[in-house]
N, C-alpha and C. Protein backbone atom coordinates (compact mmCIF):
# COMPACT_ATOMS: atom_id res chain seq x y z
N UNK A 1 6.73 18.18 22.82
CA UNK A 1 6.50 17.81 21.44
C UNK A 1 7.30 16.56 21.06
N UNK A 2 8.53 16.23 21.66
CA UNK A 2 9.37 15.22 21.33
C UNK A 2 8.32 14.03 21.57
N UNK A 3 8.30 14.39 22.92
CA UNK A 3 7.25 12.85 23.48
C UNK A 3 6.03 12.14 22.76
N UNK A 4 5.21 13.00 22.28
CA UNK A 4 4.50 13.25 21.20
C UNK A 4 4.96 12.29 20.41
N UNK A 5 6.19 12.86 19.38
CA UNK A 5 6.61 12.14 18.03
C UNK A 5 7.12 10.93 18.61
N UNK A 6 7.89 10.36 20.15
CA UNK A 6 8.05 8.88 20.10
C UNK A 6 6.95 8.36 20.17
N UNK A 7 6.06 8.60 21.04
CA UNK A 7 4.63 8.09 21.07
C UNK A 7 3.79 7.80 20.00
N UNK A 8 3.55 8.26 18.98
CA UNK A 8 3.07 8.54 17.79
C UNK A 8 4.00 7.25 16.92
N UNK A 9 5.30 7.16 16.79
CA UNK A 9 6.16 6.44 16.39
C UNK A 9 5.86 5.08 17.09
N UNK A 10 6.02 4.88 18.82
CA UNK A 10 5.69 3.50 19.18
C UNK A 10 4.23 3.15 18.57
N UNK A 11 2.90 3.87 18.81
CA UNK A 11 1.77 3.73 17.88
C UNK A 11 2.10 3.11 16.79
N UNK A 12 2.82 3.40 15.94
CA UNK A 12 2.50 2.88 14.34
C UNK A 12 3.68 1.83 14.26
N UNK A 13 4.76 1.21 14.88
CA UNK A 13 5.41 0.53 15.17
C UNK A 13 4.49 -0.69 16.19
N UNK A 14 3.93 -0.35 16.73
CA UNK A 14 2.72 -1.68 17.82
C UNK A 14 1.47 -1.93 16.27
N UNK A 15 1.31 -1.07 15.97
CA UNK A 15 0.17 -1.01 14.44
C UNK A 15 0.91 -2.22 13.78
N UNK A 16 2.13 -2.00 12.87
CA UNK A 16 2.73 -2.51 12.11
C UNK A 16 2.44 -4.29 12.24
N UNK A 17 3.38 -4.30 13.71
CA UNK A 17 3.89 -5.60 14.44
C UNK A 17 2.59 -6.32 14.58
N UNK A 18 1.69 -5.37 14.76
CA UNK A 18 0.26 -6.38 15.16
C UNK A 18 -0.53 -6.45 14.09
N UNK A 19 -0.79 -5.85 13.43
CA UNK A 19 -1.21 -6.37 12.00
C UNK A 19 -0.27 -7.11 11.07
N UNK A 20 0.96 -7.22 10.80
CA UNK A 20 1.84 -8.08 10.47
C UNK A 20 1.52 -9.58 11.08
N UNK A 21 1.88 -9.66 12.39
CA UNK A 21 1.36 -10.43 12.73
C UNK A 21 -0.63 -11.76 12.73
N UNK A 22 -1.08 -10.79 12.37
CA UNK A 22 -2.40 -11.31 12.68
C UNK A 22 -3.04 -11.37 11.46
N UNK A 23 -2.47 -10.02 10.31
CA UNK A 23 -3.11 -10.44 9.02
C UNK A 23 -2.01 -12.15 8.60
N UNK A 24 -1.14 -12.35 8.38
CA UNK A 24 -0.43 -13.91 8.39
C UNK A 24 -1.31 -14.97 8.89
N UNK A 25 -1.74 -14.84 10.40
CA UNK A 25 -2.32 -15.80 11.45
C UNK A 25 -3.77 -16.16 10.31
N UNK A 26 -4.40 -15.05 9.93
CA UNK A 26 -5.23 -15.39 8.97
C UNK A 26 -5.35 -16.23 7.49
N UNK A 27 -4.44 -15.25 7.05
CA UNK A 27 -3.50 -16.13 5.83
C UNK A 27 -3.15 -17.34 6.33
N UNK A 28 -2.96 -17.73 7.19
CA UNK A 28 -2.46 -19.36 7.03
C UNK A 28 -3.74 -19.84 7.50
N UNK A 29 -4.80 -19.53 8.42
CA UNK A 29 -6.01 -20.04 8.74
C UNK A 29 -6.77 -20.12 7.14
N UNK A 30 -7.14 -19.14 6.06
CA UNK A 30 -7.37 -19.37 5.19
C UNK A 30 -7.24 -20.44 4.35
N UNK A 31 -5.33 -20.65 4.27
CA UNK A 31 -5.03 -21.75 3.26
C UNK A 31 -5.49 -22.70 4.26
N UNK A 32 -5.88 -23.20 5.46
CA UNK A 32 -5.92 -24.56 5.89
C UNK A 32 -7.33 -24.70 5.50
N UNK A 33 -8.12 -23.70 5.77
CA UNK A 33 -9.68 -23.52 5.16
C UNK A 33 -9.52 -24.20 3.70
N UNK A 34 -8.33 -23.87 2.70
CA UNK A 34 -8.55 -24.19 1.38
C UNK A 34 -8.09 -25.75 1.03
N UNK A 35 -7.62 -26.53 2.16
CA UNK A 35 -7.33 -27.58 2.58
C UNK A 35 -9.05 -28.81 2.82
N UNK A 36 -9.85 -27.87 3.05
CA UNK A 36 -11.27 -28.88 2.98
C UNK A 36 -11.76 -28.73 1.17
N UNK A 37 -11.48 -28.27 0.34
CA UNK A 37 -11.73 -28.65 -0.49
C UNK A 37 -11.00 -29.91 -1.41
N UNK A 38 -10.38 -30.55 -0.31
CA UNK A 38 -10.06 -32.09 -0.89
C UNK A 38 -11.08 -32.52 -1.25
N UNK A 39 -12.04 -32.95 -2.46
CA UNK A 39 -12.95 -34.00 -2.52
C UNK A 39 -12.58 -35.38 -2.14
N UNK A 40 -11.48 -35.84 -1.82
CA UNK A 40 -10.67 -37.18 -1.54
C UNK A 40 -11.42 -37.39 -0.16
N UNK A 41 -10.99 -36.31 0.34
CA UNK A 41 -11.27 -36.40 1.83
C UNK A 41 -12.58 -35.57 2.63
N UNK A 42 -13.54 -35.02 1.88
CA UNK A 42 -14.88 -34.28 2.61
C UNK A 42 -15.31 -34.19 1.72
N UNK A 43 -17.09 -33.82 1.74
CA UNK A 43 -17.58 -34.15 0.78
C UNK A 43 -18.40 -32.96 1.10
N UNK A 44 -19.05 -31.99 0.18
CA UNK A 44 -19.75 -30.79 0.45
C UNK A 44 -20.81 -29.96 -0.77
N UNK A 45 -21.14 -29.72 -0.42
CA UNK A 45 -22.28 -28.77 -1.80
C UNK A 45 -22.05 -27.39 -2.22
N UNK A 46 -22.57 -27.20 -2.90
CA UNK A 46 -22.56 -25.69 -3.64
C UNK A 46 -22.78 -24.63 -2.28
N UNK A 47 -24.08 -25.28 -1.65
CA UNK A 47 -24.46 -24.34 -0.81
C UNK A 47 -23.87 -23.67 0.10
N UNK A 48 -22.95 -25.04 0.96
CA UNK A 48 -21.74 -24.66 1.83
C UNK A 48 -21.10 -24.10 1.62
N UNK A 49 -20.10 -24.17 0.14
CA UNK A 49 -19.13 -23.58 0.04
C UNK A 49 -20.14 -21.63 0.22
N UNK A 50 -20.80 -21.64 -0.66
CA UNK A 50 -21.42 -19.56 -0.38
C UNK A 50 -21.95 -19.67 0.86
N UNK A 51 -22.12 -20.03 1.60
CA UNK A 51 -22.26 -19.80 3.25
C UNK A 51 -21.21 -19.74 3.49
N UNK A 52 -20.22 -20.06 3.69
CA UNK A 52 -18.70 -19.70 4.20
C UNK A 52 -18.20 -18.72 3.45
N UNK A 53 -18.34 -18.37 2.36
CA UNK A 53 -17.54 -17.28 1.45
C UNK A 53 -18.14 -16.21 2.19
N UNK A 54 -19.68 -16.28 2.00
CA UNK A 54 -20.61 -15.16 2.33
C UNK A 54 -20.03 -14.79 4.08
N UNK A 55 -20.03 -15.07 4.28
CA UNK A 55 -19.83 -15.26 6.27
C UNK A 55 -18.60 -14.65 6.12
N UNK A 56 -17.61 -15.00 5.65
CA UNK A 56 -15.83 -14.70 5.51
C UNK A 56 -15.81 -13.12 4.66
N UNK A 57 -16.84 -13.06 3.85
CA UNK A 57 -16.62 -11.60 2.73
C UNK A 57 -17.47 -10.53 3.98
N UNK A 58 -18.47 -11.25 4.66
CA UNK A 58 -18.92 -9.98 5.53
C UNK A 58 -18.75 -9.76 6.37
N UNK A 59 -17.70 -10.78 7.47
CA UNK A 59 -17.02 -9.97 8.11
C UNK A 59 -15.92 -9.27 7.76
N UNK A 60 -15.22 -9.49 6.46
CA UNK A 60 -13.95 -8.84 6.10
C UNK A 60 -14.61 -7.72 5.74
N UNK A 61 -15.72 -7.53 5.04
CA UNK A 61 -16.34 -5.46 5.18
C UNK A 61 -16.33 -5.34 6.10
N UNK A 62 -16.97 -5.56 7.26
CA UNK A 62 -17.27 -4.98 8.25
C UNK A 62 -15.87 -4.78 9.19
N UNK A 63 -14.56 -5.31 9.14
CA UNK A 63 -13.73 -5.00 9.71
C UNK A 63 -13.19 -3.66 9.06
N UNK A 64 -13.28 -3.91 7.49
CA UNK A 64 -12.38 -3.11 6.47
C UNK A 64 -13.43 -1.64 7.13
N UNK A 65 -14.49 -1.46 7.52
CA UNK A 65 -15.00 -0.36 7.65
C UNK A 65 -14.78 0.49 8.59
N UNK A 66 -14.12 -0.65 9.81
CA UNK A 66 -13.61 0.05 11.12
C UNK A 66 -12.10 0.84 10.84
N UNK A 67 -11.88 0.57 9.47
CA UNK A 67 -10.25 1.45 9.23
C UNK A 67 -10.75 2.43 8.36
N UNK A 68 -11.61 2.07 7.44
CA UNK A 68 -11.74 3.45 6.40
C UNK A 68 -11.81 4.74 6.82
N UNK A 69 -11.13 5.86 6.41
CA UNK A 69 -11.28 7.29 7.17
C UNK A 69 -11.99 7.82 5.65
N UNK A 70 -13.33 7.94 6.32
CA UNK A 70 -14.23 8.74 5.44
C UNK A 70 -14.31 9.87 5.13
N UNK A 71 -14.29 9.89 3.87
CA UNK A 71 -13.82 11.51 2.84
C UNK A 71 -15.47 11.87 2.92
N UNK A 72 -15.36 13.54 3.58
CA UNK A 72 -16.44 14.18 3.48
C UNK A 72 -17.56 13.83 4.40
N UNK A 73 -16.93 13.06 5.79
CA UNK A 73 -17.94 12.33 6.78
C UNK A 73 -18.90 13.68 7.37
N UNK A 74 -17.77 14.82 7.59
CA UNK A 74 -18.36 15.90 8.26
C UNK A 74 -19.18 16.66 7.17
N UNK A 75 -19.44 16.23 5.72
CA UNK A 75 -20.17 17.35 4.84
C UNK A 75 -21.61 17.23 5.34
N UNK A 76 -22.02 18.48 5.12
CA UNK A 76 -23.93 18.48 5.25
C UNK A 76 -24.40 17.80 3.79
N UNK A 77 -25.50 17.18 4.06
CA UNK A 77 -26.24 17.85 3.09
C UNK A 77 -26.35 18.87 2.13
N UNK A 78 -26.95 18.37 0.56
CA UNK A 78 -26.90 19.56 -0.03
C UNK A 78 -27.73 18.84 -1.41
N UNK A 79 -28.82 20.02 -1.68
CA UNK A 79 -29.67 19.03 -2.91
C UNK A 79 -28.59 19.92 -4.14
């Protein structure tokens, strides 16, 4: 049972460190993303900018869905 609880402990300690890590790596990829809206320096349309939002918002569901622990996944049916 001990082994268990370090194991369980290195788990959410490797969790921590690596999402710490990688949600940041994003965060700063973001702000450099927010770095092309210089009009000084690139020039772009309405359209572009919601193709990139759109693209960026659906993969961030689709990641956010691989963590959600769904309440009531195992319920049946029921009218």
């Amino acid at each position: 049972m001990e082994k268990n609880c370090k194991s369980l402990k290195i788990k959410i300690e490797r969790f921590k460190c690596s999402a710490e890590y990688r949600t940041n790596e994003i965060l700063k990829k973001l702000k450099t993303l927010g770095n092309c809206a210089n009009r000084s320096i690139y020039d772009y349309n309405e359209d572009q900018i919601e193709m990139i939002f759109n693209e960026i918002e659906k993969r961030t569901l689709e990641i956010k869905a691989k963590f959600n622990f769904s309440k009531g996944k195992d319920k049946k049916f029921k009218l």
